[in-house]
C-alpha atoms as a PDB file:
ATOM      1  CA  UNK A   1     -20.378 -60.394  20.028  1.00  0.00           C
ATOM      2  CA  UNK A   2     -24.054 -60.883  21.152  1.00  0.00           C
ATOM      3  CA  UNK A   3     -25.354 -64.264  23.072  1.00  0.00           C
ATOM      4  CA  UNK A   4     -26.414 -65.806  20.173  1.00  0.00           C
ATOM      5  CA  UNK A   5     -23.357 -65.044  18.072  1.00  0.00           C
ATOM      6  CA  UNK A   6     -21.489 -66.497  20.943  1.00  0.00           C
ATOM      7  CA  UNK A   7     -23.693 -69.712  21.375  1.00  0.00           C
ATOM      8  CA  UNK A   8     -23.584 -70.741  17.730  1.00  0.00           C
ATOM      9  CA  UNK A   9     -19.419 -70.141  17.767  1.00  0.00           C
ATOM     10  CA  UNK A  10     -19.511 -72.788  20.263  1.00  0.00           C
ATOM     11  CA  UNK A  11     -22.166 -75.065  19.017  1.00  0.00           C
ATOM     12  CA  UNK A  12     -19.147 -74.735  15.557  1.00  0.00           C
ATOM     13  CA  UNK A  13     -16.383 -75.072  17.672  1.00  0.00           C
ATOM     14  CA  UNK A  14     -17.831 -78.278  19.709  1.00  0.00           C
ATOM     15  CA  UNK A  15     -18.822 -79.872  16.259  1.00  0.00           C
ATOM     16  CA  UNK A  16     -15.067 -79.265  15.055  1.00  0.00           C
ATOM     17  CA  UNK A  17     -13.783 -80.885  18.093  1.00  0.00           C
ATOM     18  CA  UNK A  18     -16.017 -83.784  18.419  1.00  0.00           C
ATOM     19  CA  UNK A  19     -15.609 -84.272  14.933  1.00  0.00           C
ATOM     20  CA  UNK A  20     -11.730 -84.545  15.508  1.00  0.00           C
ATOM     21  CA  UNK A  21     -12.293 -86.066  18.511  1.00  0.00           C
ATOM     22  CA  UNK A  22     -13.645 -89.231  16.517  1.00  0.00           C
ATOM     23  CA  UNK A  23     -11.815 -89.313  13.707  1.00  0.00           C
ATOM     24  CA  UNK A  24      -9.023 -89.449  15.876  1.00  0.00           C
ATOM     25  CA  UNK A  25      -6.783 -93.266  15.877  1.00  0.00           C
ATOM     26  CA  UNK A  26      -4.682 -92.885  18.973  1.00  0.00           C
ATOM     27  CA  UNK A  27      -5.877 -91.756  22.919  1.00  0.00           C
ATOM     28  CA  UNK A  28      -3.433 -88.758  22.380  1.00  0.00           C
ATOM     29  CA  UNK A  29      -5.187 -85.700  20.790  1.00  0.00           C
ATOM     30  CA  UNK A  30      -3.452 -83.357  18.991  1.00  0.00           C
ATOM     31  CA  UNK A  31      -5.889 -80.599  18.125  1.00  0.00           C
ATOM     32  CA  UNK A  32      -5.118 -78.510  15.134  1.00  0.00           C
ATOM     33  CA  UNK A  33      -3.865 -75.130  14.885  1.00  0.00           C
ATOM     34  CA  UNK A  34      -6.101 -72.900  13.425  1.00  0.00           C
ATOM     35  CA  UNK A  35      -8.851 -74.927  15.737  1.00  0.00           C
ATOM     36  CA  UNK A  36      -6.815 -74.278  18.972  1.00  0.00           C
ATOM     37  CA  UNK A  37      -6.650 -70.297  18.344  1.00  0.00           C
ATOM     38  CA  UNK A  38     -10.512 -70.117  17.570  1.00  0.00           C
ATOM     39  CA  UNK A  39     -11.018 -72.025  20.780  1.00  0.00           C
ATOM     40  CA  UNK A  40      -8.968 -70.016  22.721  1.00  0.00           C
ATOM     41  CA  UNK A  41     -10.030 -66.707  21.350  1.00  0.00           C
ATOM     42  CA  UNK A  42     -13.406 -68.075  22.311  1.00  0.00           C
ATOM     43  CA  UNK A  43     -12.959 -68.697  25.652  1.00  0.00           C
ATOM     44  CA  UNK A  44     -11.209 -65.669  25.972  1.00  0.00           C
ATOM     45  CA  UNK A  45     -14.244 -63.930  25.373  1.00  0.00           C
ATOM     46  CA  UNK A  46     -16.361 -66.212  27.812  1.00  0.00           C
ATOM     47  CA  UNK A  47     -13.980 -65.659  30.378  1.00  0.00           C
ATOM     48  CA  UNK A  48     -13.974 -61.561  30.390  1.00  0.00           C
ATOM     49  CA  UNK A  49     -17.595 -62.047  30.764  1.00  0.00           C
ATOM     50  CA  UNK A  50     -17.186 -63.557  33.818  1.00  0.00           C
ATOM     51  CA  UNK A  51     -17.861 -67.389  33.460  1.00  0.00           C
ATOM     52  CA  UNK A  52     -16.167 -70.518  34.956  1.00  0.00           C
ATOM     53  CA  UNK A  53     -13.317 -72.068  32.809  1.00  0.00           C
ATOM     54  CA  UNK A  54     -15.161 -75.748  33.808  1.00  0.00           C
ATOM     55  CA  UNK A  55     -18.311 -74.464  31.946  1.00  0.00           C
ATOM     56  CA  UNK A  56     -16.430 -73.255  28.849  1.00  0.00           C
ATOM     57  CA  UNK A  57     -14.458 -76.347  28.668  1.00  0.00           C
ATOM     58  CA  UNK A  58     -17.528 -78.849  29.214  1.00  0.00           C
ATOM     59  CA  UNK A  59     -19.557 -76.836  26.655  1.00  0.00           C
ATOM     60  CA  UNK A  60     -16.550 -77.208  23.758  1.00  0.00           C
ATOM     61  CA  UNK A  61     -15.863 -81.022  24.932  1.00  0.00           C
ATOM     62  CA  UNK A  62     -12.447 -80.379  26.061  1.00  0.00           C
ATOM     63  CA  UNK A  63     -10.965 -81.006  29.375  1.00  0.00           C
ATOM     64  CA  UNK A  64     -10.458 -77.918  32.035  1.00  0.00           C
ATOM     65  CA  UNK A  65      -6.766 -78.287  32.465  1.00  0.00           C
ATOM     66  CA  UNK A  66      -6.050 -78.280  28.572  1.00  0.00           C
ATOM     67  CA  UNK A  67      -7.848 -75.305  27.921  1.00  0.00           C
ATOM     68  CA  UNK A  68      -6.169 -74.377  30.966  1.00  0.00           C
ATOM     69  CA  UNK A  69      -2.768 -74.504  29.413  1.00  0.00           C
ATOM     70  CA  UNK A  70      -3.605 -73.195  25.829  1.00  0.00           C
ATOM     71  CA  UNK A  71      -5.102 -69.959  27.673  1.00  0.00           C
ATOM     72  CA  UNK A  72      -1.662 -69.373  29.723  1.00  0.00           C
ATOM     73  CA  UNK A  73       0.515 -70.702  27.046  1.00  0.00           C
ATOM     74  CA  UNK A  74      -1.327 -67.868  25.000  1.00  0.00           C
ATOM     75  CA  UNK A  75      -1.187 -65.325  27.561  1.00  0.00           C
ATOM     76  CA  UNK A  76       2.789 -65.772  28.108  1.00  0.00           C
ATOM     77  CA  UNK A  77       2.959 -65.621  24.103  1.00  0.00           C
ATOM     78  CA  UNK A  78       1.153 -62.207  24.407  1.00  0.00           C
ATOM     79  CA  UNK A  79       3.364 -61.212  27.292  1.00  0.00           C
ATOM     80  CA  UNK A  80       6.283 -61.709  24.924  1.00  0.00           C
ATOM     81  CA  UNK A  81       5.207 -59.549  22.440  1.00  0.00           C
ATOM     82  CA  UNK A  82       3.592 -62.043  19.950  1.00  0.00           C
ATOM     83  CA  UNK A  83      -0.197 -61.391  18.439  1.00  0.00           C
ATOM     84  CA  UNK A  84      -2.117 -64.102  16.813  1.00  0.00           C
ATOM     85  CA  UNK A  85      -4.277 -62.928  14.218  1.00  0.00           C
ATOM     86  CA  UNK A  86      -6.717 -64.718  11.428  1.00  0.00           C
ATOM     87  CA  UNK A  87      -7.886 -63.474   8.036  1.00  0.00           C
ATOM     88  CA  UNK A  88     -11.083 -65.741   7.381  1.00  0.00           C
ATOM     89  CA  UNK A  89     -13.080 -65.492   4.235  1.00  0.00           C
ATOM     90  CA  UNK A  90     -16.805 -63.889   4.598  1.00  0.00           C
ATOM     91  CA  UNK A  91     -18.917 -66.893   5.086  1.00  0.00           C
ATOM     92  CA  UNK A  92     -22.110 -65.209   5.866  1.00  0.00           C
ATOM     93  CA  UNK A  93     -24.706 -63.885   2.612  1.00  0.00           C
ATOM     94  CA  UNK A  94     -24.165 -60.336   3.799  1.00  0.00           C
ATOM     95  CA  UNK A  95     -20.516 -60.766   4.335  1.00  0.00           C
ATOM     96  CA  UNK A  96     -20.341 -62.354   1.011  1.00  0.00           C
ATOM     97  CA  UNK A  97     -22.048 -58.936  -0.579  1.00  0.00           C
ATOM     98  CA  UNK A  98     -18.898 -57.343   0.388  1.00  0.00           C
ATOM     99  CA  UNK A  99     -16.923 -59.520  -1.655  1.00  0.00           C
ATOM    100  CA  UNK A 100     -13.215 -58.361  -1.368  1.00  0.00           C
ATOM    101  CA  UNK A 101     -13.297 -56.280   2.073  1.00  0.00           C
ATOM    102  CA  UNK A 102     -10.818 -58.069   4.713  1.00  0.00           C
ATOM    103  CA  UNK A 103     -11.931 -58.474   8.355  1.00  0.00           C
ATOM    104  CA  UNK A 104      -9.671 -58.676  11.795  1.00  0.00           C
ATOM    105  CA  UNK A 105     -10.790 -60.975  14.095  1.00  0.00           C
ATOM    106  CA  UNK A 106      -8.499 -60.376  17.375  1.00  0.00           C
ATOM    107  CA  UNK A 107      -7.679 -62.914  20.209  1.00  0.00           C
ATOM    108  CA  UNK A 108      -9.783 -61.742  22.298  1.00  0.00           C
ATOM    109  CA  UNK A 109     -12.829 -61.951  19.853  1.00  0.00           C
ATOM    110  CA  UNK A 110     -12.984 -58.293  18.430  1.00  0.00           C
ATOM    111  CA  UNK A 111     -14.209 -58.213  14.889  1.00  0.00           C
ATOM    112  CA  UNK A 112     -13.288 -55.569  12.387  1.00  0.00           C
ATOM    113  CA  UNK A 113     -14.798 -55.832   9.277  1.00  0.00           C
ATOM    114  CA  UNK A 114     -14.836 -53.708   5.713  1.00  0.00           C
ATOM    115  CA  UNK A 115     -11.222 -53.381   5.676  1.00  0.00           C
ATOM    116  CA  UNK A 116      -8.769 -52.588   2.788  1.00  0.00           C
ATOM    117  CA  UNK A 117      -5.447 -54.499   2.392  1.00  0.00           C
ATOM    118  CA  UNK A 118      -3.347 -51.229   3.158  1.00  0.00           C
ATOM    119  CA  UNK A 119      -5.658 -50.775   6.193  1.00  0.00           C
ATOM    120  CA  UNK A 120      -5.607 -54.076   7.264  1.00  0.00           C
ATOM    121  CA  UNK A 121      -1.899 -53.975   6.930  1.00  0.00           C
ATOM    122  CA  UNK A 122      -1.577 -50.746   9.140  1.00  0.00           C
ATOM    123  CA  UNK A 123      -3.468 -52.437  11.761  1.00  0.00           C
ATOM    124  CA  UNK A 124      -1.571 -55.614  11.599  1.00  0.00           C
ATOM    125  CA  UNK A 125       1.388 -53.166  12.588  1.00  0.00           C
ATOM    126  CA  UNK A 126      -0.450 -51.097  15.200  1.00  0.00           C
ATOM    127  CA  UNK A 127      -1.853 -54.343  16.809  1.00  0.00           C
ATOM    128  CA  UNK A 128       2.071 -56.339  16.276  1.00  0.00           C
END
């Protein structure tokens, strides 16, 4: 992923979470799923670049120690064995063009696109 692919996936992801943030009725968060593993998948990919988990967390408007804990609770789920993976529909015009092509988009931020559903499926297995 480039800078600027990077910087507008968090300018989206700290949107999502303000936007939960405040539509939130209680002091107790609970972010969502789907939300959580983009986040961490982000910061994933911030983090094997080398920056500080404070600065990740202050740019997505979360709080060091919870990213903190998704990142190792998803770490120990990798350790056991577990992948989490997301099938997202094409969103961009040029994605779009390639209407029914699948794309991976790994943990750590790797994006495979163009796929077929028995090649998606044999990656899901090599990956698993």
């Amino acid at each position: 992923m480039s800078g600027a692919e990077l910087s507008g996936l968090c300018d989206r992801l700290a949107g999502e979470v303000a936007e939960k943030l405040r539509s939130g009725r209680s002091k107790k968060w609970r972010c969502p799923g789907d939300l959580r593993l983009r986040i961490v998948s982000y910061a994933r990919v911030c983090r094997e670049g080398g920056e500080p988990l404070g600065d990740i967390a202050r740019r997505l408007g979360l709080v060091e120690s919870t990213l903190a804990r998704w990142l190792r609770t998803d770490r120990e789920a990798l350790a056991a064995g577990f992948r989490s993976v997301s099938i997202v529909p094409a969103v961009d015009e040029d994605e779009a063009a390639s209407a029914g092509s699948l794309r991976l988009v790994t943990p750590r931020g790797y994006l495979v696109e163009g796929l077929d559903a028995p090649t998606l499926g044999f990656l899901l297995r090599v990956v698993g």
